[in-house]
Protein backbone atom coordinates (compact mmCIF):
# COMPACT_ATOMS: atom_id res chain seq x y z
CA UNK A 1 2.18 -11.33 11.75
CA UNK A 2 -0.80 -9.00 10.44
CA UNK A 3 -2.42 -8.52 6.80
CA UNK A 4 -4.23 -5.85 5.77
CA UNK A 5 -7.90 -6.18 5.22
CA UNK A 6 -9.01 -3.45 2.67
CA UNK A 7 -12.57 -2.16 2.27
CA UNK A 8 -14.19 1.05 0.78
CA UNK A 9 -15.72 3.69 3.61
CA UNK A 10 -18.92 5.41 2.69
CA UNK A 11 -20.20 8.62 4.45
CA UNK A 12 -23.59 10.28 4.73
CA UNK A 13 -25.87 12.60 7.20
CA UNK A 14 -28.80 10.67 8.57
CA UNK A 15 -30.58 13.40 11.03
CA UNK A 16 -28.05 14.63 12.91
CA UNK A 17 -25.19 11.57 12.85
CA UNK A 18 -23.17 10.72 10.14
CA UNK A 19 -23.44 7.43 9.36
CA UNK A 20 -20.26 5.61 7.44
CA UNK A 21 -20.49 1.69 6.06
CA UNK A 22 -17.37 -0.75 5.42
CA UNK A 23 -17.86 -1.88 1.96
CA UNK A 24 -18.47 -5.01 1.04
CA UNK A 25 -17.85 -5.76 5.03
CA UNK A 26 -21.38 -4.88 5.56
CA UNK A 27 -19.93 -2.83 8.95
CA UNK A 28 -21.67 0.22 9.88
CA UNK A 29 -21.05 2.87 12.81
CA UNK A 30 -21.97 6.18 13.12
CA UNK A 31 -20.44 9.49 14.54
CA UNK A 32 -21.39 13.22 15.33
CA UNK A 33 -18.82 14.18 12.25
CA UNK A 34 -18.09 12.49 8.82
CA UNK A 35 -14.44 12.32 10.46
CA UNK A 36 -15.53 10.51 13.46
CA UNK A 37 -17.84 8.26 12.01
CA UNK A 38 -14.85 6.90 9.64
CA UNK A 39 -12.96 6.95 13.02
CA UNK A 40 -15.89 4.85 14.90
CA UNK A 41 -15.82 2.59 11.15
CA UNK A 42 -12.48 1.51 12.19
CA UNK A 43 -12.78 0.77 14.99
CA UNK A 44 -15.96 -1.36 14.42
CA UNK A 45 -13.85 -3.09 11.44
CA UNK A 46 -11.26 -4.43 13.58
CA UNK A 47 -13.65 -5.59 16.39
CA UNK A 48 -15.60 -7.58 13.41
CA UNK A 49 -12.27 -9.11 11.86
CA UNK A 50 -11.16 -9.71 15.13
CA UNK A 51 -14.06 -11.80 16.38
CA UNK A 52 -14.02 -13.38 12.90
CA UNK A 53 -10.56 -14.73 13.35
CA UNK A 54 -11.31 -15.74 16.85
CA UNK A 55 -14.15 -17.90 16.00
CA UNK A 56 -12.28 -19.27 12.93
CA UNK A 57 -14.47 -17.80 9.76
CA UNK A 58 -12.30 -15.46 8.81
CA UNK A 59 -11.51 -16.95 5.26
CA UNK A 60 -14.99 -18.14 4.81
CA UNK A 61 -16.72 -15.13 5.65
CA UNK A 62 -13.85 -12.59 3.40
CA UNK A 63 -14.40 -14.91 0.25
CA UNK A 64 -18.28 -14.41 1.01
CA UNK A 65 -17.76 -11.40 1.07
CA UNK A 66 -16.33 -11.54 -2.38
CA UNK A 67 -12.47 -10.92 -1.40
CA UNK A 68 -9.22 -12.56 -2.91
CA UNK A 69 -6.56 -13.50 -0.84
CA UNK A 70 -2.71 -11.47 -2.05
CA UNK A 71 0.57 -11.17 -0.72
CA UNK A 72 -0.42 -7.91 0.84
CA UNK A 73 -3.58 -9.42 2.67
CA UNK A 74 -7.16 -9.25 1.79
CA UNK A 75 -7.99 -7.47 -1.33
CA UNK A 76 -11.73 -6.20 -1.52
CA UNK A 77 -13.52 -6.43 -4.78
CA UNK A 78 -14.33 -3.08 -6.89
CA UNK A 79 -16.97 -1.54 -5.65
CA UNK A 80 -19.07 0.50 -8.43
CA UNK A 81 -21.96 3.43 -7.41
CA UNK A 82 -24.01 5.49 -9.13
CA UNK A 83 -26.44 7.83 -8.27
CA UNK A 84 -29.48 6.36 -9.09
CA UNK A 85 -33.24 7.74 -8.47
CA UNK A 86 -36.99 5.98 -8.30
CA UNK A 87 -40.29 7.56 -9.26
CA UNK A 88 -42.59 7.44 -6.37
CA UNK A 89 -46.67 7.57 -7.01
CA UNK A 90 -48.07 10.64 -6.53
């Protein structure tokens, strides 16, 4: 029996990787291509649920996480960006 584990996958360039984070996870990997860091993402994601399980925090650390348990598995909560800016002193 599996359930799915949903998150939300953010991309961006850092140097020359891209570098794409599992939100609200808190994963991260990296790749040479925005395709194949969300590619490396996954993989990292199931290696971190799977180790989860194994040591038996895998509730505890998805309601941390701020996740709600459904029928369908483990429903992430909304996750809300904006583009936001900072002054820096000149």
């Amino acid at each position: 029996m599996s359930a799915q584990v949903f998150y939300d996958a953010c991309v961006w360039p850092e140097g020359k990787v891209y570098v794409a984070a599992a939100r609200p996870l808190e994963v991260l990997s990296y790749g040479d291509s925005p395709k194949q860091a969300r590619q490396n993402l996954q993989e990292a994601v199931k290696l971190f649920l799977s180790v989860i399980k194994d040591e038996g925090t895998l509730d505890e650390v998805l309601i941390e996480a701020g996740y709600s348990k459904t029928a369908a598995g483990w429903e992430a909560p909304a996750v809300s960006t904006r583009r936001m800016a900072s002054s820096l002193p000149v």
